[in-house]
C-alpha atoms as a PDB file:
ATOM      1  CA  UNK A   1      18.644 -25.622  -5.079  1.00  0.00           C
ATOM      2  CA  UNK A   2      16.008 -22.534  -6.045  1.00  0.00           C
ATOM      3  CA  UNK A   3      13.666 -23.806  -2.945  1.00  0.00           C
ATOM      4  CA  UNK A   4      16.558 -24.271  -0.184  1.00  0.00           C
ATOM      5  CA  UNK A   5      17.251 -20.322  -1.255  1.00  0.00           C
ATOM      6  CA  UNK A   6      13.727 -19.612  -1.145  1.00  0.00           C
ATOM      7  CA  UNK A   7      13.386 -21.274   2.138  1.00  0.00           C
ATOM      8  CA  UNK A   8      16.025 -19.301   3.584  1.00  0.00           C
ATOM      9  CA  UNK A   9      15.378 -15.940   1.913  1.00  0.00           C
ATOM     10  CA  UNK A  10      11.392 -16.506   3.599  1.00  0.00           C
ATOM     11  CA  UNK A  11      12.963 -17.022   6.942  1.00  0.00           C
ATOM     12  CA  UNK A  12      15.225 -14.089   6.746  1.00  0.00           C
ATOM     13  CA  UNK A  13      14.096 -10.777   8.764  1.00  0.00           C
ATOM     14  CA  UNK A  14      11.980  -8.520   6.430  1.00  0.00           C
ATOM     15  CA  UNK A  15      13.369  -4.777   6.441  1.00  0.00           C
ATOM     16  CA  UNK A  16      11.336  -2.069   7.019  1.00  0.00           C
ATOM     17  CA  UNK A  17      10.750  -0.204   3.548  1.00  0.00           C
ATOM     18  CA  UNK A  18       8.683   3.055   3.702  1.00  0.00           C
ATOM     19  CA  UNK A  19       7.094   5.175   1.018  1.00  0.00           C
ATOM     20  CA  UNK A  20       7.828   8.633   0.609  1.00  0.00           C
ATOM     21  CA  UNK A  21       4.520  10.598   0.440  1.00  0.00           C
ATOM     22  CA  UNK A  22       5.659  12.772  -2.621  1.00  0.00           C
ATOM     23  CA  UNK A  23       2.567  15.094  -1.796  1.00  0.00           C
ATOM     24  CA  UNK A  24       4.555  16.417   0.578  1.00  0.00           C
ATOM     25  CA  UNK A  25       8.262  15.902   0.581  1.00  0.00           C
ATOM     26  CA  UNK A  26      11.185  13.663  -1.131  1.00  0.00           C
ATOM     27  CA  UNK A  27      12.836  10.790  -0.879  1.00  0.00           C
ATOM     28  CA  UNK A  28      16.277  13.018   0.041  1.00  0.00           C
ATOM     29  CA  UNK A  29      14.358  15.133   2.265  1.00  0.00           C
ATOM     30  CA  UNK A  30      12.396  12.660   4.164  1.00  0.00           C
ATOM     31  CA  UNK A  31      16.204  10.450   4.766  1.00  0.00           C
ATOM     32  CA  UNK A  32      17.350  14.090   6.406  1.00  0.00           C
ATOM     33  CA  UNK A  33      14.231  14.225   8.278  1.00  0.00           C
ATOM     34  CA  UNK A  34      14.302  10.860   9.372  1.00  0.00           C
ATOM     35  CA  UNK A  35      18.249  10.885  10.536  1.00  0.00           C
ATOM     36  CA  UNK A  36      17.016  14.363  12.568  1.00  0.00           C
ATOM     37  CA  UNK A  37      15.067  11.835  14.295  1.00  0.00           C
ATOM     38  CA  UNK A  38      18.248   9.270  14.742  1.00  0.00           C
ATOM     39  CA  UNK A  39      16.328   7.168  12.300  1.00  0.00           C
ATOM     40  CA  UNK A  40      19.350   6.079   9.694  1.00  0.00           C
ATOM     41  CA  UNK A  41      17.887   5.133   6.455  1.00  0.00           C
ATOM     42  CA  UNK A  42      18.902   4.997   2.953  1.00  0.00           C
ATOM     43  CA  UNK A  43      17.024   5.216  -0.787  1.00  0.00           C
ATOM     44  CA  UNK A  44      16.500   1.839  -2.656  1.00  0.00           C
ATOM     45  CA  UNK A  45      17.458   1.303  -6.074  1.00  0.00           C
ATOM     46  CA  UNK A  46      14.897   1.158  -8.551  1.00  0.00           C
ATOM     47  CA  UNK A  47      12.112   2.419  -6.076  1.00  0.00           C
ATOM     48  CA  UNK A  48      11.894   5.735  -6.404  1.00  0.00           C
ATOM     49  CA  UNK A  49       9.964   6.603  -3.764  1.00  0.00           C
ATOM     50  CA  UNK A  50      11.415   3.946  -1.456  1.00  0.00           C
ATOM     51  CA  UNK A  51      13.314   4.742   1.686  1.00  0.00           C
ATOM     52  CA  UNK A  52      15.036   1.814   3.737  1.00  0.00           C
ATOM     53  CA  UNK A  53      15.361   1.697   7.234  1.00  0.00           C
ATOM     54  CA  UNK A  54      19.185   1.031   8.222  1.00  0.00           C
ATOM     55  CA  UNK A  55      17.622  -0.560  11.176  1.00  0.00           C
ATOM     56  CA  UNK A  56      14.590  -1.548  12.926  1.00  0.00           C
ATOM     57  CA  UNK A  57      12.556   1.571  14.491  1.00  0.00           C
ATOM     58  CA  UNK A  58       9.454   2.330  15.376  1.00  0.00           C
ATOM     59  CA  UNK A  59       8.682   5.230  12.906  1.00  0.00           C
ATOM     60  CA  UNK A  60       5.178   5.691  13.599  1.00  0.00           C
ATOM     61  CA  UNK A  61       6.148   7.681  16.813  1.00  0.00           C
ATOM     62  CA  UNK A  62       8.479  10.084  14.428  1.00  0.00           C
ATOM     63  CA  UNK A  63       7.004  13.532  13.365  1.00  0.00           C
ATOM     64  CA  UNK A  64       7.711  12.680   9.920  1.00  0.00           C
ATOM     65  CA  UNK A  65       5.026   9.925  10.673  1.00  0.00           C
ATOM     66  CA  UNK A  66       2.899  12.351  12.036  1.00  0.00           C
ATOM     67  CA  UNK A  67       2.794  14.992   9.486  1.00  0.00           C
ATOM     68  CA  UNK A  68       1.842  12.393   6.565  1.00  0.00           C
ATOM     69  CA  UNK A  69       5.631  12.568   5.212  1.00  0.00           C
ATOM     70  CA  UNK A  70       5.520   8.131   4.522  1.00  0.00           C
ATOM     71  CA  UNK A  71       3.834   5.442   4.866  1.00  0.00           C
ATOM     72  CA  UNK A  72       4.952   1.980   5.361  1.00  0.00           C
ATOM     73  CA  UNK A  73       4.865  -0.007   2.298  1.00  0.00           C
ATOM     74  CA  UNK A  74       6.980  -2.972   1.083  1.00  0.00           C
ATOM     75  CA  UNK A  75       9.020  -2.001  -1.805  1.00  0.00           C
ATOM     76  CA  UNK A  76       7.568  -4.720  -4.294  1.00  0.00           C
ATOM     77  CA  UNK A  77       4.170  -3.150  -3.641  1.00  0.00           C
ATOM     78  CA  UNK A  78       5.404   0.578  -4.716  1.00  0.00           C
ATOM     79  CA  UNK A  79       5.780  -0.620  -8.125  1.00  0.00           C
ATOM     80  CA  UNK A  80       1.968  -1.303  -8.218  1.00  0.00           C
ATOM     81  CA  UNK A  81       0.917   2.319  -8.629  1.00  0.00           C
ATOM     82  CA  UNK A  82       3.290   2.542 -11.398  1.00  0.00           C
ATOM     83  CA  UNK A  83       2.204  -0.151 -13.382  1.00  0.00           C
ATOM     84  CA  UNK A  84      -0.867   1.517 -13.529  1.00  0.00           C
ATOM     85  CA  UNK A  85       0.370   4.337 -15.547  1.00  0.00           C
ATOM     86  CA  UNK A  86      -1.930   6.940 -14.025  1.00  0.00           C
ATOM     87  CA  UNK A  87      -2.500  10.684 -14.983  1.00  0.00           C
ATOM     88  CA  UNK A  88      -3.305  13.668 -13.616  1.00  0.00           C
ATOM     89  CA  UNK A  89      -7.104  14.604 -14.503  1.00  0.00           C
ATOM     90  CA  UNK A  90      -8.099  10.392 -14.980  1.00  0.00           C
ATOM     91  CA  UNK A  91     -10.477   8.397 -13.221  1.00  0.00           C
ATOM     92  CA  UNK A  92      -9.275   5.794 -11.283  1.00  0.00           C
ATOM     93  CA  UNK A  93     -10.979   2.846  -9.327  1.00  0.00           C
ATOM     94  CA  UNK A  94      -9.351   0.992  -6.909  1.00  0.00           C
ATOM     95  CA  UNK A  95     -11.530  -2.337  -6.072  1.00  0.00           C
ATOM     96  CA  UNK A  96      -9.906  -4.017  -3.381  1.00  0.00           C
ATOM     97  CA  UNK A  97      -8.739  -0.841  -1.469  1.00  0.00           C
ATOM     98  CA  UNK A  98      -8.450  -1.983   2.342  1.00  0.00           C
ATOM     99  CA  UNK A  99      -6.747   0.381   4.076  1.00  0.00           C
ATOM    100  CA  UNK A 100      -5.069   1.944   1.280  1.00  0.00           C
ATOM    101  CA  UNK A 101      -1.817   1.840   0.622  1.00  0.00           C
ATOM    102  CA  UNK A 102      -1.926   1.782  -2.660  1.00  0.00           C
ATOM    103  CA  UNK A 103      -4.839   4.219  -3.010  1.00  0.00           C
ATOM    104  CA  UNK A 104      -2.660   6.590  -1.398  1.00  0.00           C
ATOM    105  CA  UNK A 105       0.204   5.780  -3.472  1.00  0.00           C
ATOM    106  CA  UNK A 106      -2.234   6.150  -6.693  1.00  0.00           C
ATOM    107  CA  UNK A 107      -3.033   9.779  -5.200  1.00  0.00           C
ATOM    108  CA  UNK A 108       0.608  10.688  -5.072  1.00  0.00           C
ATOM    109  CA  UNK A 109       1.210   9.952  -8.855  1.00  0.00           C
ATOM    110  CA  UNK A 110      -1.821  11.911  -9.942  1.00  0.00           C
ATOM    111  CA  UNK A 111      -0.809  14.973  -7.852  1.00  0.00           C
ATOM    112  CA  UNK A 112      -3.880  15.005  -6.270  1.00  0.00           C
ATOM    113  CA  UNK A 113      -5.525  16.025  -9.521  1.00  0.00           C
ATOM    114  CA  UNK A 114      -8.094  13.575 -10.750  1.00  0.00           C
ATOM    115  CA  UNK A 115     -10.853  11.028  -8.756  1.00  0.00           C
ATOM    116  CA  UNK A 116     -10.221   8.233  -7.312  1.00  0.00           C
ATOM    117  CA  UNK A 117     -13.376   5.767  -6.287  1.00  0.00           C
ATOM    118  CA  UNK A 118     -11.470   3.393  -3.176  1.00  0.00           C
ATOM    119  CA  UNK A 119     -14.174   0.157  -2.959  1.00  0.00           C
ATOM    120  CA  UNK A 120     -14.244  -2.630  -0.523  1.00  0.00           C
ATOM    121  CA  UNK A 121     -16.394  -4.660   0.998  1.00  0.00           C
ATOM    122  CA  UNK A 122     -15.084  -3.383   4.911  1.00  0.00           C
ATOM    123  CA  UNK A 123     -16.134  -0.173   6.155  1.00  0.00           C
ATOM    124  CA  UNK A 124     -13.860  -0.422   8.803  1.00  0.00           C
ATOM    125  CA  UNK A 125     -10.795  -0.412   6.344  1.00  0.00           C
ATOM    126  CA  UNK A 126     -11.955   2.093   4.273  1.00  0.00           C
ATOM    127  CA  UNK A 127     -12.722   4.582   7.809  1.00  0.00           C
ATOM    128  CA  UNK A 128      -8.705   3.628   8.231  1.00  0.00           C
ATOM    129  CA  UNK A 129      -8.496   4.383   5.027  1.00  0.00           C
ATOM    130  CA  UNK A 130      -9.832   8.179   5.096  1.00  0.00           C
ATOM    131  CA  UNK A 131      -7.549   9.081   8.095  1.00  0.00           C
ATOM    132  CA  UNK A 132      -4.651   7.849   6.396  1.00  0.00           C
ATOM    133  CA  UNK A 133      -5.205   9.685   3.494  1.00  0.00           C
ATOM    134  CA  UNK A 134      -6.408  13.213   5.809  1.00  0.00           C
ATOM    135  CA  UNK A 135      -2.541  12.852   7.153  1.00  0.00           C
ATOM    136  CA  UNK A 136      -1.309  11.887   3.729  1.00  0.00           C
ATOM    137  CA  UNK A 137      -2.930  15.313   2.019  1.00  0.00           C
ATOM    138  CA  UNK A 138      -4.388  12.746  -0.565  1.00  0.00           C
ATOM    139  CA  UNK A 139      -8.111  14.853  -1.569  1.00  0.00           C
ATOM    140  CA  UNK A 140      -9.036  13.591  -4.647  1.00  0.00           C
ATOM    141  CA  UNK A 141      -9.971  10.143  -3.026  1.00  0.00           C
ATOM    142  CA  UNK A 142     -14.109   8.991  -2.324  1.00  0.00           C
ATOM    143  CA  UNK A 143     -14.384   5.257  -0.716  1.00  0.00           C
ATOM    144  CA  UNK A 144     -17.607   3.342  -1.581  1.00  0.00           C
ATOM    145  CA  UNK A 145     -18.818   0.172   0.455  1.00  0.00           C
ATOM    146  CA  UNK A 146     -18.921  -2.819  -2.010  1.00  0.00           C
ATOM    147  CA  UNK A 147     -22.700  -3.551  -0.282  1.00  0.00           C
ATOM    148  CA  UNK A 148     -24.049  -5.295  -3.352  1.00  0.00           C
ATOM    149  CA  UNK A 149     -23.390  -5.553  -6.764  1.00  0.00           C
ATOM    150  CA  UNK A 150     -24.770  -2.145  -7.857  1.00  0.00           C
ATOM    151  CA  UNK A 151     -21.765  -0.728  -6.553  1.00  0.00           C
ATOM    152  CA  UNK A 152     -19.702  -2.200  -8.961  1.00  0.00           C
ATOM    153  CA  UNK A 153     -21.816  -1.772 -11.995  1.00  0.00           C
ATOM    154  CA  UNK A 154     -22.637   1.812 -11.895  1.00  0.00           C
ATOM    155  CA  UNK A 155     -18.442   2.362 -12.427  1.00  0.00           C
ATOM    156  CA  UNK A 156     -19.095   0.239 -15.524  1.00  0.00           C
ATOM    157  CA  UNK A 157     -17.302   2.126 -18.541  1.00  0.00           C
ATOM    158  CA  UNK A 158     -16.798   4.731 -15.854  1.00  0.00           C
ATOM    159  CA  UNK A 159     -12.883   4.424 -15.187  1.00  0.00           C
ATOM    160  CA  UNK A 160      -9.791   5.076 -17.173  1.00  0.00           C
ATOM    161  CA  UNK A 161      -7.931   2.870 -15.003  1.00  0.00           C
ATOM    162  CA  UNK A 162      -9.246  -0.427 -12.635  1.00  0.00           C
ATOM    163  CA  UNK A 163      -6.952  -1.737  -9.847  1.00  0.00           C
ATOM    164  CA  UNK A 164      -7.821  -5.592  -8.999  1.00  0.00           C
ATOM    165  CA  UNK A 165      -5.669  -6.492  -5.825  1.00  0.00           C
ATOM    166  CA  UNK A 166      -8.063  -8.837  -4.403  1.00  0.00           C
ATOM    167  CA  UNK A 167      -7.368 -10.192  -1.076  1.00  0.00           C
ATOM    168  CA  UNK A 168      -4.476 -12.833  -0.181  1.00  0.00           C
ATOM    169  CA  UNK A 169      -3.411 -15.862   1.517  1.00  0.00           C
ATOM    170  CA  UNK A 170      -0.459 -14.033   2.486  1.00  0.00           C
ATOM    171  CA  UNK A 171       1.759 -16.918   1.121  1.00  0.00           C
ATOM    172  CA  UNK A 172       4.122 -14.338  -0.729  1.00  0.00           C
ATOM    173  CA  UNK A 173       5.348 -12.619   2.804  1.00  0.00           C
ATOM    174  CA  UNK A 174       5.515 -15.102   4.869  1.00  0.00           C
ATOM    175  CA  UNK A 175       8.582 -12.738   5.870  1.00  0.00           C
ATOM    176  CA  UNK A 176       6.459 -10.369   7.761  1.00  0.00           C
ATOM    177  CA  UNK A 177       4.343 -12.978   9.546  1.00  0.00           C
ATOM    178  CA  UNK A 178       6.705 -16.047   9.160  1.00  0.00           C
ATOM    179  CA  UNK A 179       4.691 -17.832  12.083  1.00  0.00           C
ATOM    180  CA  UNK A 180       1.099 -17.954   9.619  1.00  0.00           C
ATOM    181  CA  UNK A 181       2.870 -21.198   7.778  1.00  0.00           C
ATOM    182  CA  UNK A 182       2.165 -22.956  10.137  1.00  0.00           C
ATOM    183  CA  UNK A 183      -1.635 -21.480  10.990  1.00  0.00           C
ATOM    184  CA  UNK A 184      -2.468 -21.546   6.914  1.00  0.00           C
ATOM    185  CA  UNK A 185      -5.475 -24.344   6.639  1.00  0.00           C
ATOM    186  CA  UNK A 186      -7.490 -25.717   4.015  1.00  0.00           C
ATOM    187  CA  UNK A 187     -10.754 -23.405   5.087  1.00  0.00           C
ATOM    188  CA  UNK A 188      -8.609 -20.276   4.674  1.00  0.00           C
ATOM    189  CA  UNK A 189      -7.297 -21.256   1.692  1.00  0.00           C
ATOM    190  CA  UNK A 190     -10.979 -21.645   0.427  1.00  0.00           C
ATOM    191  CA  UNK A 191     -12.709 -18.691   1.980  1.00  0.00           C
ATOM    192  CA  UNK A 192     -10.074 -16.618   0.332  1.00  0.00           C
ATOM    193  CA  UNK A 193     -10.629 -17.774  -2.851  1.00  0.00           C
ATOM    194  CA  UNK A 194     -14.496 -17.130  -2.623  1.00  0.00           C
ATOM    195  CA  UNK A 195     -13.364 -13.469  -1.664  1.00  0.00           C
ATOM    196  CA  UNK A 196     -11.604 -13.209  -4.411  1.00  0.00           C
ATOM    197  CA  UNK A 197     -14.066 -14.397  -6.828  1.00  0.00           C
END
């Protein structure tokens, strides 16, 4: 009975969840913003920096966008940063930054105070990366290539905290991309594992 409800919760539409940038605004500010902009949206419980789209938009064209007020970020994933338990003043090292959601996230807890070291092994994501966080306000953050292992080992008893999301299948949101069940193969499945590793 769990799996015909998991079925059918995976094949539900995913709503659009965004994260308040608390650099710059609140979650009760960025909903008045956002309904300025006819974008309805409400705050999610539990989440405290979550804000819920009533509807489906497209918010990057919003000023609120614009101006670094959110970002979009799947509720489940704000609770990341928080786990983390970071302080203002610590050094932080985010492994497997990408593009940076999290990072930025990170940055928002710390108030900008502190260093964090963003790693991966894409320049590309970590250029996306320093724009987002320009818009964001987010200064306290320096992105590294992973090039070779040297990277990694000069940060070696270097860090008060160490964030490990390594890359995924993408098997836990299949709600987002619902069509990559049926794309998924055996080599994928493989080469991400040897990412991870």
């Amino acid at each position: 009975p769990n799996w015909e409800k998991e079925m059918r919760a995976l094949n539900e539409r995913a709503s659009t969840v965004l994260r308040t940038n608390t650099l710059k605004t609140s979650t009760k500010e960025l909903i008045a913003d956002l309904a300025e902009e006819n974008i309805p949206a409400h705050t999610v419980r539990n989440y405290p920096d979550a804000v819920e789209l009533e509807e489906k938009k497209n918010v990057f064209l919003t000023s609120a966008f614009k101006d670094g007020l959110f970002e979009v970020q799947d509720a489940s994933s704000q609770k990341i940063a928080y786990f983390l338990d970071v302080k203002e003043g610590q050094r932080v090292v985010d492994a497997c930054a990408g593009a940076g959601g999290k990072t930025l996230h990170i940055a928002a807890l710390m108030g900008n105070k502190g260093q964090i070291i963003a790693l991966d092994l894409y320049e590309w994501k970590l250029a996306e990366l320093k724009r987002r966080a320009k818009r964001a306000g987010a200064h306290n953050i320096e992105t590294r290539v992973i090039s070779d292992n040297k990277v990694i080992k000069r940060l070696h008893d270097k860090a008060d905290r160490l964030l490990i999301d390594a890359p995924c299948s993408g098997l836990g949101v299949l709600k987002r991309n619902p069509d990559s069940k049926w794309k998924i193969d055996q080599e994928f499945i493989d080469r991400i594992k040897k990412e991870q590793q």
